[in-house]
N, C-alpha and C. Protein backbone atom coordinates (compact mmCIF):
# COMPACT_ATOMS: atom_id res chain seq x y z
N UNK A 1 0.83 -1.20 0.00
CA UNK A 1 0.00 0.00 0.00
C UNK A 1 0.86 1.25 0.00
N UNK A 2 1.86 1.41 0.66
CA UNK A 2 2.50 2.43 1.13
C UNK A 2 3.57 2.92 -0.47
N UNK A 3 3.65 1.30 -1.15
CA UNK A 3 4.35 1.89 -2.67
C UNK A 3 3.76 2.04 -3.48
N UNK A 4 2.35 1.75 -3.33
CA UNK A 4 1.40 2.35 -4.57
C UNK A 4 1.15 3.94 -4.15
N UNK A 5 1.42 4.37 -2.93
CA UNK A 5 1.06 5.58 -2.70
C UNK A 5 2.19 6.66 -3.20
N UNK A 6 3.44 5.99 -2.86
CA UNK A 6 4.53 6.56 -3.20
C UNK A 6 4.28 6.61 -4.62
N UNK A 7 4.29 5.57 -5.63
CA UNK A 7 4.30 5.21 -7.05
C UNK A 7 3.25 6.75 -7.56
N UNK A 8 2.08 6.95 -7.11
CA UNK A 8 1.09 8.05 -7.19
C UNK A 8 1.69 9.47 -7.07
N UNK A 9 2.55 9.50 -6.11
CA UNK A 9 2.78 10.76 -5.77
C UNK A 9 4.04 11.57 -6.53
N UNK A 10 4.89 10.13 -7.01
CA UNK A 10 5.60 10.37 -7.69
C UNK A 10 5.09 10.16 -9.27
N UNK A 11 4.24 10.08 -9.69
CA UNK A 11 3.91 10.40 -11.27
C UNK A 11 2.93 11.70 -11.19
N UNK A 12 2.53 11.81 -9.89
CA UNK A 12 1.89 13.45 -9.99
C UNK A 12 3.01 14.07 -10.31
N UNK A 13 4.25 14.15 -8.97
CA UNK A 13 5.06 15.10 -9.50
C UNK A 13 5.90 15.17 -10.84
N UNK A 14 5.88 14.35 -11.30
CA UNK A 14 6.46 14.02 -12.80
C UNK A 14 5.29 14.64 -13.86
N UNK A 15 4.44 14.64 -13.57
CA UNK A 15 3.90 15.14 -14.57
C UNK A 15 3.11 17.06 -14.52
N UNK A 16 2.99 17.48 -13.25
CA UNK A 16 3.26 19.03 -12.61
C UNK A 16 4.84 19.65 -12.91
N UNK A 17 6.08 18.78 -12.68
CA UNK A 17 7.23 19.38 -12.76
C UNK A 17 7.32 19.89 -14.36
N UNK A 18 7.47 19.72 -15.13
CA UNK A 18 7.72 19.97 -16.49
C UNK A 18 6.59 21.43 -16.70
N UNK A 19 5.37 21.01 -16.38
CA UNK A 19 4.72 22.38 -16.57
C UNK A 19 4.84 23.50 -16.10
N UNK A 20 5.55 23.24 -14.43
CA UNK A 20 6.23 24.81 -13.88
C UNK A 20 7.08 25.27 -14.77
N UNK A 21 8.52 24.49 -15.04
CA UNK A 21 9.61 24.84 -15.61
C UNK A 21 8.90 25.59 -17.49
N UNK A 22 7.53 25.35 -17.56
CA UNK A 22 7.65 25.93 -18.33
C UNK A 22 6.65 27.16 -18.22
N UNK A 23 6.62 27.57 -17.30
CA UNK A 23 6.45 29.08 -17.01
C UNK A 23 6.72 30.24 -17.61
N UNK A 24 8.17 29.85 -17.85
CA UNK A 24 9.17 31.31 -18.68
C UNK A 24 8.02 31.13 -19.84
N UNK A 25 7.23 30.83 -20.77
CA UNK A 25 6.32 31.00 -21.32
C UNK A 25 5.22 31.65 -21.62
N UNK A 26 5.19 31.86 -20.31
CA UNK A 26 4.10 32.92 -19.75
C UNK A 26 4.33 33.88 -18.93
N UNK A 27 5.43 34.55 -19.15
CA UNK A 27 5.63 35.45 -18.22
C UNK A 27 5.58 34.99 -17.16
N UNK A 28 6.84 33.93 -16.84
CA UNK A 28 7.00 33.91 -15.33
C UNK A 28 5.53 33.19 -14.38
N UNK A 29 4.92 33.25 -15.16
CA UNK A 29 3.28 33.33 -13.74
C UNK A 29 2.94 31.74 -14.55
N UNK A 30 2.16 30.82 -13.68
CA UNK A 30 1.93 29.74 -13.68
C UNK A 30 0.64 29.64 -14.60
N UNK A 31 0.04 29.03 -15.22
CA UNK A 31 -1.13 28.80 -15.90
C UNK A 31 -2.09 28.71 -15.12
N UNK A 32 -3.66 28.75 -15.23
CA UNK A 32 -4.49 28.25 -14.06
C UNK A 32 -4.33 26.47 -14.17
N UNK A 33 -4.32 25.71 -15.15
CA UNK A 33 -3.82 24.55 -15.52
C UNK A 33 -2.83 23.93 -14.64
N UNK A 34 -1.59 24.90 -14.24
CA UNK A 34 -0.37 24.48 -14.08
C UNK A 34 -0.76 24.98 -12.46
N UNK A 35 -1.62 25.79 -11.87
CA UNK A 35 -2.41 26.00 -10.83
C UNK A 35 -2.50 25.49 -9.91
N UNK A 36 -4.19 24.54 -10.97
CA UNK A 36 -4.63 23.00 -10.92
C UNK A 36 -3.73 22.29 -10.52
N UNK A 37 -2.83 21.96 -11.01
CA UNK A 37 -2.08 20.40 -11.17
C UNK A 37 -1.58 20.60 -9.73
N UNK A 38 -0.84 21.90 -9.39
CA UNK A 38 0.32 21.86 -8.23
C UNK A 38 -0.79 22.47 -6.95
N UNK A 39 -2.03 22.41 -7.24
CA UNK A 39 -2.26 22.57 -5.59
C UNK A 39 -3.46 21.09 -6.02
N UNK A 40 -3.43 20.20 -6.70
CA UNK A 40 -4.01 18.87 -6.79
C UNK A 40 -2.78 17.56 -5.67
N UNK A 41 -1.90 18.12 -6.29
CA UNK A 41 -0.42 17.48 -5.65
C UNK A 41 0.19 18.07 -3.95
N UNK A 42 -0.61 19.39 -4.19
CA UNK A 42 -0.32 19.79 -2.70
C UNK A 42 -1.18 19.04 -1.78
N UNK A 43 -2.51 18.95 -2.32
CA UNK A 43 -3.51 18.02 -1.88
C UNK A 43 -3.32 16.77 -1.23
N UNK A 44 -2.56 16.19 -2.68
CA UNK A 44 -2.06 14.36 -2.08
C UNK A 44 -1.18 14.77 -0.99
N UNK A 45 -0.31 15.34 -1.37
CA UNK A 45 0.84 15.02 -0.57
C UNK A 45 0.83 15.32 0.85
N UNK A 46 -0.25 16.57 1.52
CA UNK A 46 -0.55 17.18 2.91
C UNK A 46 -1.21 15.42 3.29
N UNK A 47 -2.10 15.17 2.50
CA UNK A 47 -3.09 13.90 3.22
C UNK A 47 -2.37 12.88 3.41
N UNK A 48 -1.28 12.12 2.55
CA UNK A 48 -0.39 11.71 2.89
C UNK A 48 0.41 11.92 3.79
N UNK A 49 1.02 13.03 4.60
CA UNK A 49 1.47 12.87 5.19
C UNK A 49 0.69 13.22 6.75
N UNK A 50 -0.22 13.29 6.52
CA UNK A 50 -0.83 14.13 7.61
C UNK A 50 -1.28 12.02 7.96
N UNK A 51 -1.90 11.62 7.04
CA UNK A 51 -2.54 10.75 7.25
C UNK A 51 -4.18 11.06 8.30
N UNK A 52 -4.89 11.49 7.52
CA UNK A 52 -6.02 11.92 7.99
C UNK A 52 -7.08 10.56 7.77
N UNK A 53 -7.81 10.81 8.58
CA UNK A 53 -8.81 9.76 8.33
C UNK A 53 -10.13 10.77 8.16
N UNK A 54 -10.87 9.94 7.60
CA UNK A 54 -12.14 10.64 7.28
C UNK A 54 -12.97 11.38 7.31
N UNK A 55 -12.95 11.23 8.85
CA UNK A 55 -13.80 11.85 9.60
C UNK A 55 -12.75 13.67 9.93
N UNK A 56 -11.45 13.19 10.15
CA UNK A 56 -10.60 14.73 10.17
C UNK A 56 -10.47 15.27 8.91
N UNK A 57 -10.40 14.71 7.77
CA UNK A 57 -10.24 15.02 6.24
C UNK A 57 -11.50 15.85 6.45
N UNK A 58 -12.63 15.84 6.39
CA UNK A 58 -13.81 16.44 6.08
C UNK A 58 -13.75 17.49 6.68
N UNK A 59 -13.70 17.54 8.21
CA UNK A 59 -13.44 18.72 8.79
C UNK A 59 -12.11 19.66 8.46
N UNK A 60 -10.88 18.99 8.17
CA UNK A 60 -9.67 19.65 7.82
C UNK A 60 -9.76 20.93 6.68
N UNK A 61 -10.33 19.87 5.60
CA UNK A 61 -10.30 20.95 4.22
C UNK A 61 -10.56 22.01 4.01
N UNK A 62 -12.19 21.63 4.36
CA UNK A 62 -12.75 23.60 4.24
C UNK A 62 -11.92 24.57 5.32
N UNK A 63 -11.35 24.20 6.64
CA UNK A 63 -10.89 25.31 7.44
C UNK A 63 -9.34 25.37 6.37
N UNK A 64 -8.75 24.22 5.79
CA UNK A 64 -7.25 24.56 5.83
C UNK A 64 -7.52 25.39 4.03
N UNK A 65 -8.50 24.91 2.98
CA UNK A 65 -8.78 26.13 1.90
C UNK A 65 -9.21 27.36 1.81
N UNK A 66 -9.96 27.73 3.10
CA UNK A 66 -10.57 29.05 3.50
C UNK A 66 -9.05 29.65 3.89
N UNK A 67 -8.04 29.11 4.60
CA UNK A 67 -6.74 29.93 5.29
C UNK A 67 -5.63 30.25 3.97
N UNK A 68 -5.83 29.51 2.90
CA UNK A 68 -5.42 29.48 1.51
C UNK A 68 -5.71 30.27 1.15
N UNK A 69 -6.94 30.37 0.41
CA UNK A 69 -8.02 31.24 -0.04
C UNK A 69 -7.47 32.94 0.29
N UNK A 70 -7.90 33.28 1.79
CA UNK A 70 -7.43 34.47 2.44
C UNK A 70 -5.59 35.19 2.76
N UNK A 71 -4.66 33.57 2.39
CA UNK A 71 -3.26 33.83 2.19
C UNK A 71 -3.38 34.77 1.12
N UNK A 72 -3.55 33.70 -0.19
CA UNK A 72 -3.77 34.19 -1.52
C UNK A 72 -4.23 35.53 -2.14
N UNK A 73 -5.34 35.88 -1.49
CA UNK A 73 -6.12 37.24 -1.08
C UNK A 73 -5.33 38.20 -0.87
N UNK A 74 -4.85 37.87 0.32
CA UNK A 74 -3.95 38.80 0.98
C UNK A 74 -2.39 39.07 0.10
N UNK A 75 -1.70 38.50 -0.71
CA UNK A 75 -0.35 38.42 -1.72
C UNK A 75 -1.26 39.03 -3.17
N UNK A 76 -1.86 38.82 -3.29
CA UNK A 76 -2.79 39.44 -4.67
C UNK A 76 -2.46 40.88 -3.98
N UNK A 77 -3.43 41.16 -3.27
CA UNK A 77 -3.28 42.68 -3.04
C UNK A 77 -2.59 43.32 -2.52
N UNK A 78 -1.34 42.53 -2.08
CA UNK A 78 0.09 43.54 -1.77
C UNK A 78 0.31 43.73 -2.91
N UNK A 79 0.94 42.46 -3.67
CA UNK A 79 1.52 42.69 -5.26
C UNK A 79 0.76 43.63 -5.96
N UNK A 80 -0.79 43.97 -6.00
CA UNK A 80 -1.20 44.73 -6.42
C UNK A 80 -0.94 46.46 -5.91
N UNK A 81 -1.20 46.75 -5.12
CA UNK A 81 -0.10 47.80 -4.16
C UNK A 81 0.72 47.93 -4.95
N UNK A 82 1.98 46.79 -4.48
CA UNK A 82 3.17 47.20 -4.95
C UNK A 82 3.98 46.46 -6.00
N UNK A 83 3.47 47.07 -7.27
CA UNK A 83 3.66 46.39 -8.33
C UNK A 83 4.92 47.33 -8.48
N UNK A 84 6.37 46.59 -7.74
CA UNK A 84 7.52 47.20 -8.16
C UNK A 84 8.98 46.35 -8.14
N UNK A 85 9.50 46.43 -9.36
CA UNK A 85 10.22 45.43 -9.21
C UNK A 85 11.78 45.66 -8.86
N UNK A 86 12.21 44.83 -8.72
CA UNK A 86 13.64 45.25 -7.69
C UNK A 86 14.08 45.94 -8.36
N UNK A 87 14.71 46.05 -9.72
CA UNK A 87 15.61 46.96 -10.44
C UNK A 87 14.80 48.33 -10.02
N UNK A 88 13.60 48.57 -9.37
CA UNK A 88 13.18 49.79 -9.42
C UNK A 88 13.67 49.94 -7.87
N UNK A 89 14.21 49.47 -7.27
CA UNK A 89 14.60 49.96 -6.10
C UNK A 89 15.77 51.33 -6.21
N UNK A 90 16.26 51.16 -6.61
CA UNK A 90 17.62 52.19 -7.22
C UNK A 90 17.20 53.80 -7.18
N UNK A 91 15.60 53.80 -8.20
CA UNK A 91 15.20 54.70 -8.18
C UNK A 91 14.15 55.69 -7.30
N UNK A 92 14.05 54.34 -5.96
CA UNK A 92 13.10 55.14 -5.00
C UNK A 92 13.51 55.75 -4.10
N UNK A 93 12.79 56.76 -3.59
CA UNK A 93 13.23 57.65 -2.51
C UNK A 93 13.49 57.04 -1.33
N UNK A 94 14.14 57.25 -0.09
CA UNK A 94 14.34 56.59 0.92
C UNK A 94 13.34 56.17 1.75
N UNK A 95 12.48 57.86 1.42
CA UNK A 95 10.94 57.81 2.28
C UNK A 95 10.05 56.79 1.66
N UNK A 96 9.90 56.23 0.09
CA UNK A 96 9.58 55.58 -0.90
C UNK A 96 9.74 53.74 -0.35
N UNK A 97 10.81 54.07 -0.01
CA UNK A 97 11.89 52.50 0.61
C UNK A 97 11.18 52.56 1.87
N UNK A 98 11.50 53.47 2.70
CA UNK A 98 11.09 53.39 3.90
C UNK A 98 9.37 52.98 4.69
N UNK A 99 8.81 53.32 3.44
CA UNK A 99 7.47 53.36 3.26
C UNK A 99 7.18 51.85 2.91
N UNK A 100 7.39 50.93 1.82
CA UNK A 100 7.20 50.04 1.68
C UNK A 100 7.88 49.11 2.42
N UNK A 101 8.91 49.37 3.51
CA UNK A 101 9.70 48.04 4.25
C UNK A 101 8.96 48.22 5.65
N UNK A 102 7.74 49.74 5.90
CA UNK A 102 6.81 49.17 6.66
C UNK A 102 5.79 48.72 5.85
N UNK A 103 5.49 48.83 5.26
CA UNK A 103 4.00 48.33 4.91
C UNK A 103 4.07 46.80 4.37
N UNK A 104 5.29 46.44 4.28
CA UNK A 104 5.79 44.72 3.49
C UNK A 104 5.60 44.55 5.58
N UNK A 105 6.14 44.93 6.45
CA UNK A 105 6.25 44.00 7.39
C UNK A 105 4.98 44.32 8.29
N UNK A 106 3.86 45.44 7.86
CA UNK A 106 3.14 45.31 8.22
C UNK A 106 2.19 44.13 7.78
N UNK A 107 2.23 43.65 6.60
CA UNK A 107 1.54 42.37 5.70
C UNK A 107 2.48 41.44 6.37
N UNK A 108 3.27 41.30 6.89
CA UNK A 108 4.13 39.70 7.36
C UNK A 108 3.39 39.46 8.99
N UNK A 109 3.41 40.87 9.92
CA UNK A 109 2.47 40.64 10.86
C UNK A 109 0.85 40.48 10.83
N UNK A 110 0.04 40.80 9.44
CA UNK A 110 -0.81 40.61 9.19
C UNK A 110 -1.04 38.85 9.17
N UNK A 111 -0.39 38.34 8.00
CA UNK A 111 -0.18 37.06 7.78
C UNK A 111 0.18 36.20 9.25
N UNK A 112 1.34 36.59 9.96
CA UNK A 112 1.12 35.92 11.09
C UNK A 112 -0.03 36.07 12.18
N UNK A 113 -0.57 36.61 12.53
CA UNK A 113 -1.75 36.64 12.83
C UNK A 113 -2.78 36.08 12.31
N UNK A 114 -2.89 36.06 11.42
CA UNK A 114 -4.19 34.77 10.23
C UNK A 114 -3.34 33.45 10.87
N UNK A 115 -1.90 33.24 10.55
CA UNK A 115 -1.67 31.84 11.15
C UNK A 115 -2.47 31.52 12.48
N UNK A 116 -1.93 32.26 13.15
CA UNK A 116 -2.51 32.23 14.89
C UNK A 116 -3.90 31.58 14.65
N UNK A 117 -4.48 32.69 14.02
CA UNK A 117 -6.39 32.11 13.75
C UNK A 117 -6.37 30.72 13.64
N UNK A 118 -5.48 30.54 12.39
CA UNK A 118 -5.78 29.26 11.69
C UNK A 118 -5.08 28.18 12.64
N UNK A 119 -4.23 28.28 13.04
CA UNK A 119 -3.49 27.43 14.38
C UNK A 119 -5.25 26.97 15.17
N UNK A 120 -5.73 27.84 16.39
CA UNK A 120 -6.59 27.83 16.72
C UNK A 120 -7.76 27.01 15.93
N UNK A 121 -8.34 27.49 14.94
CA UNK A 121 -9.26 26.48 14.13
C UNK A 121 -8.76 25.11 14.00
N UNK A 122 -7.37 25.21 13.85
CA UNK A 122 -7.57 23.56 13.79
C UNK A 122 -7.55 22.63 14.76
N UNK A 123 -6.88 23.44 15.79
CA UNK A 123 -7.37 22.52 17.11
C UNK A 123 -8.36 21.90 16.93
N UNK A 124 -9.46 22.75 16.83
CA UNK A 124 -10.80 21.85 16.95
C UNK A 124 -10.81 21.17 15.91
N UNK A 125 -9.88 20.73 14.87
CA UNK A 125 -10.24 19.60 13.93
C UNK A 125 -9.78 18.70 13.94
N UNK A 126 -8.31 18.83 14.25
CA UNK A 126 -6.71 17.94 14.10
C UNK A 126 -6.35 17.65 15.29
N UNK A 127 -5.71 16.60 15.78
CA UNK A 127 -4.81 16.55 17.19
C UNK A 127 -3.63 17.25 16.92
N UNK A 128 -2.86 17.99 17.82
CA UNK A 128 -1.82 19.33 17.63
C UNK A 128 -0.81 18.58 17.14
N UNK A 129 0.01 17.25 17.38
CA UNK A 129 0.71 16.74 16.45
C UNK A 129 0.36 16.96 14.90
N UNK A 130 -0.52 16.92 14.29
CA UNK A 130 -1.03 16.67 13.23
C UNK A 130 -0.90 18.32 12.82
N UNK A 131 -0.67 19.05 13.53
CA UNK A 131 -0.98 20.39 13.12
C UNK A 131 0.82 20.82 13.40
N UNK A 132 1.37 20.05 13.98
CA UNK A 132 2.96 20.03 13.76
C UNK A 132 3.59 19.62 12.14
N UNK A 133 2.72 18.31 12.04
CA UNK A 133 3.10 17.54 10.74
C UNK A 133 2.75 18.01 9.86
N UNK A 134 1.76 19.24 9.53
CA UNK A 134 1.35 19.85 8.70
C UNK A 134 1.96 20.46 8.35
N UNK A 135 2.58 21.29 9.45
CA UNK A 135 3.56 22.56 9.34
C UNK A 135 4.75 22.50 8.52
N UNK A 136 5.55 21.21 8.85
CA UNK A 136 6.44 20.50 8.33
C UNK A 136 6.11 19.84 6.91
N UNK A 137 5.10 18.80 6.71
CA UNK A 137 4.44 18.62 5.73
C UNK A 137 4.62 19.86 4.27
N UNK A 138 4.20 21.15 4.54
CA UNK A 138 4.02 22.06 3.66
C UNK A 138 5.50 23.31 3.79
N UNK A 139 6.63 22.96 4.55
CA UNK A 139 7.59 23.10 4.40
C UNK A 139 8.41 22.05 3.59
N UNK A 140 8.01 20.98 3.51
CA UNK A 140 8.89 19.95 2.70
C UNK A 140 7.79 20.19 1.34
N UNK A 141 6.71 19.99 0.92
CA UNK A 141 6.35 20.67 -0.23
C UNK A 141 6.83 21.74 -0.77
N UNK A 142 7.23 22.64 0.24
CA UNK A 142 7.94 24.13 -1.21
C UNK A 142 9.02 23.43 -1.28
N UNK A 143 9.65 22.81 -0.33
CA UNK A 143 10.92 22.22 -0.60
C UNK A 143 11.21 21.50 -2.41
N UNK A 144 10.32 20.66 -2.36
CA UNK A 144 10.02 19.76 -3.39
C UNK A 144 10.07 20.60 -4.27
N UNK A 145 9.08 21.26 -4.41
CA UNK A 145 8.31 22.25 -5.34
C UNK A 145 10.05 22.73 -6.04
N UNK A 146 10.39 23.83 -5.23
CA UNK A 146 11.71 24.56 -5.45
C UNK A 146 12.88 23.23 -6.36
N UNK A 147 12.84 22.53 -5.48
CA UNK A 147 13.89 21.33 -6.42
C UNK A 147 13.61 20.96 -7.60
N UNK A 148 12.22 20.24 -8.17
CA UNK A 148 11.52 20.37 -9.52
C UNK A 148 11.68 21.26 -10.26
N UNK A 149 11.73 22.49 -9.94
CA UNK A 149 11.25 23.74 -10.68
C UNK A 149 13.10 23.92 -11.10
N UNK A 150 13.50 24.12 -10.01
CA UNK A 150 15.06 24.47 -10.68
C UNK A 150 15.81 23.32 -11.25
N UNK A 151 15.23 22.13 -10.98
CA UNK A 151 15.69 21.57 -12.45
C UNK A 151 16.63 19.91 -11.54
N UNK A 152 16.57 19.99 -10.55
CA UNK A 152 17.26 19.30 -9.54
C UNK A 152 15.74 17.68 -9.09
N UNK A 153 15.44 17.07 -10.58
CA UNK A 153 15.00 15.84 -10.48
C UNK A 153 15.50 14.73 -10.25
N UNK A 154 15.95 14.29 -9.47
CA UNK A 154 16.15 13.62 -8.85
C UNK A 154 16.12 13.16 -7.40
N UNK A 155 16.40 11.79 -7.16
CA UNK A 155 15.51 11.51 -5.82
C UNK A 155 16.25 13.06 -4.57
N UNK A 156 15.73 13.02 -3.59
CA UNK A 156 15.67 13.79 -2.15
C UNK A 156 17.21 13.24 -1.87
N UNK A 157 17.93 14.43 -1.44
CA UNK A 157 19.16 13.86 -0.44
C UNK A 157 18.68 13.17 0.29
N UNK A 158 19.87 12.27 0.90
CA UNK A 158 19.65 11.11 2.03
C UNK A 158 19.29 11.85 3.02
N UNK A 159 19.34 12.77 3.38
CA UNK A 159 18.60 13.01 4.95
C UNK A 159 17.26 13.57 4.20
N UNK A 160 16.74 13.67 3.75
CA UNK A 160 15.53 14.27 3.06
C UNK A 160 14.49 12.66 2.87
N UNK A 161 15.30 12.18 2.31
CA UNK A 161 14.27 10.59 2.05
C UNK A 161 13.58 10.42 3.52
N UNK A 162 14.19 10.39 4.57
CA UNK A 162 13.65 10.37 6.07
C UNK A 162 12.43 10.79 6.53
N UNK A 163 13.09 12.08 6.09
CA UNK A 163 11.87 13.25 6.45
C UNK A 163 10.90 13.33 5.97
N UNK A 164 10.99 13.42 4.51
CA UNK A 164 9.58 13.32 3.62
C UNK A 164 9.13 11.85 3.70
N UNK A 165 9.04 11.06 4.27
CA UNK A 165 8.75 9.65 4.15
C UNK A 165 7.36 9.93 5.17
N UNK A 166 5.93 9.36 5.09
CA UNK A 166 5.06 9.29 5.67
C UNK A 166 5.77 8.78 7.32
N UNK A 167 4.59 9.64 8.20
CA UNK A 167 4.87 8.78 9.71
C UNK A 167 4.39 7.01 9.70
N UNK A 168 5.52 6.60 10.18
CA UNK A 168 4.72 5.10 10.74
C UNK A 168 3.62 4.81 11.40
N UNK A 169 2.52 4.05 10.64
CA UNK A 169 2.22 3.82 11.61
C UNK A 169 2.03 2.91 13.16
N UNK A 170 1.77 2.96 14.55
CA UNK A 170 2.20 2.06 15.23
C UNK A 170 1.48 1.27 16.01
C-alpha cells in the first residue's frame, strides 16, 4: 500500500514538474492549468502525510482552503499595491523604501496573525501533532516544489528521504 502511494505521488510530480519549468512561457506566472495540477499534488501530498482519516479530512479541508483562499487574497493585493520590481529599487526615494519596508512587514504581521487564527481552528479539527506535521508537511512541499522547478529531479538527499517519508504507523 505504502508503494502504490509513493508510485502516485511520484507520477503526480512528474507530470506538474515539467509544466512549472515551463512558465518562462508565460511570463513567469503559472497557468491556471499548471495551478490546478500543483495545488491537486499539494492536496495528495498534505493527506499523505498528515494521514487523515475521514472523519478529520472532512473537517480539515474547508478550514485549511478558507486559510489558503485568504493567504492568496492577501499576496494578490500587496503585489497589487506594490507592483515594483527590484531593479526599481535604485530609483526610490528613501521615504519611498522606507514606506514600503513598513508596509511589506506590516503584511508579514498581518499574515502571522491569520496563522494564529488558523493554528486555533484547527485545534478543533486535528490533534496538535497533526498540526505540527502539517507545518512541516508544507515546508517539505515548497521544498520539493523549489527542487523540480530548478531543475534538480532527482531523488531527495539522504537526509531528506527520512523526512519526507510518511509517519509510521504504530
Amino acid at each position: 500500500m505504502k508503494t502504490i502511494k509513493m508510485a502516485v505521488l511520484a507520477a503526480i510530480v512528474l507530470l506538474w514538474a515539467p509544466a512549472l519549468i515551463s512558465q518562462e512561457e508565460h511570463g513567469g506566472r503559472p497557468t491556471p492549468e499548471q495551478k490546478e495540477k500543483l495545488k491537486a499534488h499539494k492536496i495528495a501530498f498534505i493527506t499523505d502525510r498528515l494521514q487523515l482519516t475521514p472523519e478529520e479530512a472532512e473537517k480539515f479541508w474547508p478550514v485549511y482552503n478558507e486559510n489558503e483562499a485568504t493567504l492568496e487574497a492577501r499576496h494578490k493585493e500587496f503585489r497589487k499595491k506594490h507592483n515594483i520590481e527590484p531593479e526599481d529599487f535604485e530609483k526610490m526615494s528613501d521615504a519611498d523604501a522606507i514606506a514600503l519596508i513598513d508596509d511589506h512587514l506590516k503584511n508579514e504581521q498581518a499574515e502571522l496573525d491569520q496563522q494564529k487564527q488558523f493554528i486555533v481552528k484547527l485545534k478543533s479539527v486535528i490533534p496538535p501533532k497533526k498540526i505540527l506535521m502539517l507545518m512541516d508537511a508544507e515546508r517539505d512541499f515548497r521544498v520539493e516544489v523549489v527542487r523540480k522547478v530548478s531543475g534538480k529531479d532527482g531523488p531527495p538527499l539522504p537526509y531528506d528521504q527520512e523526512r519526507m517519508a510518511p509517519p509510521q504507523k504504530k
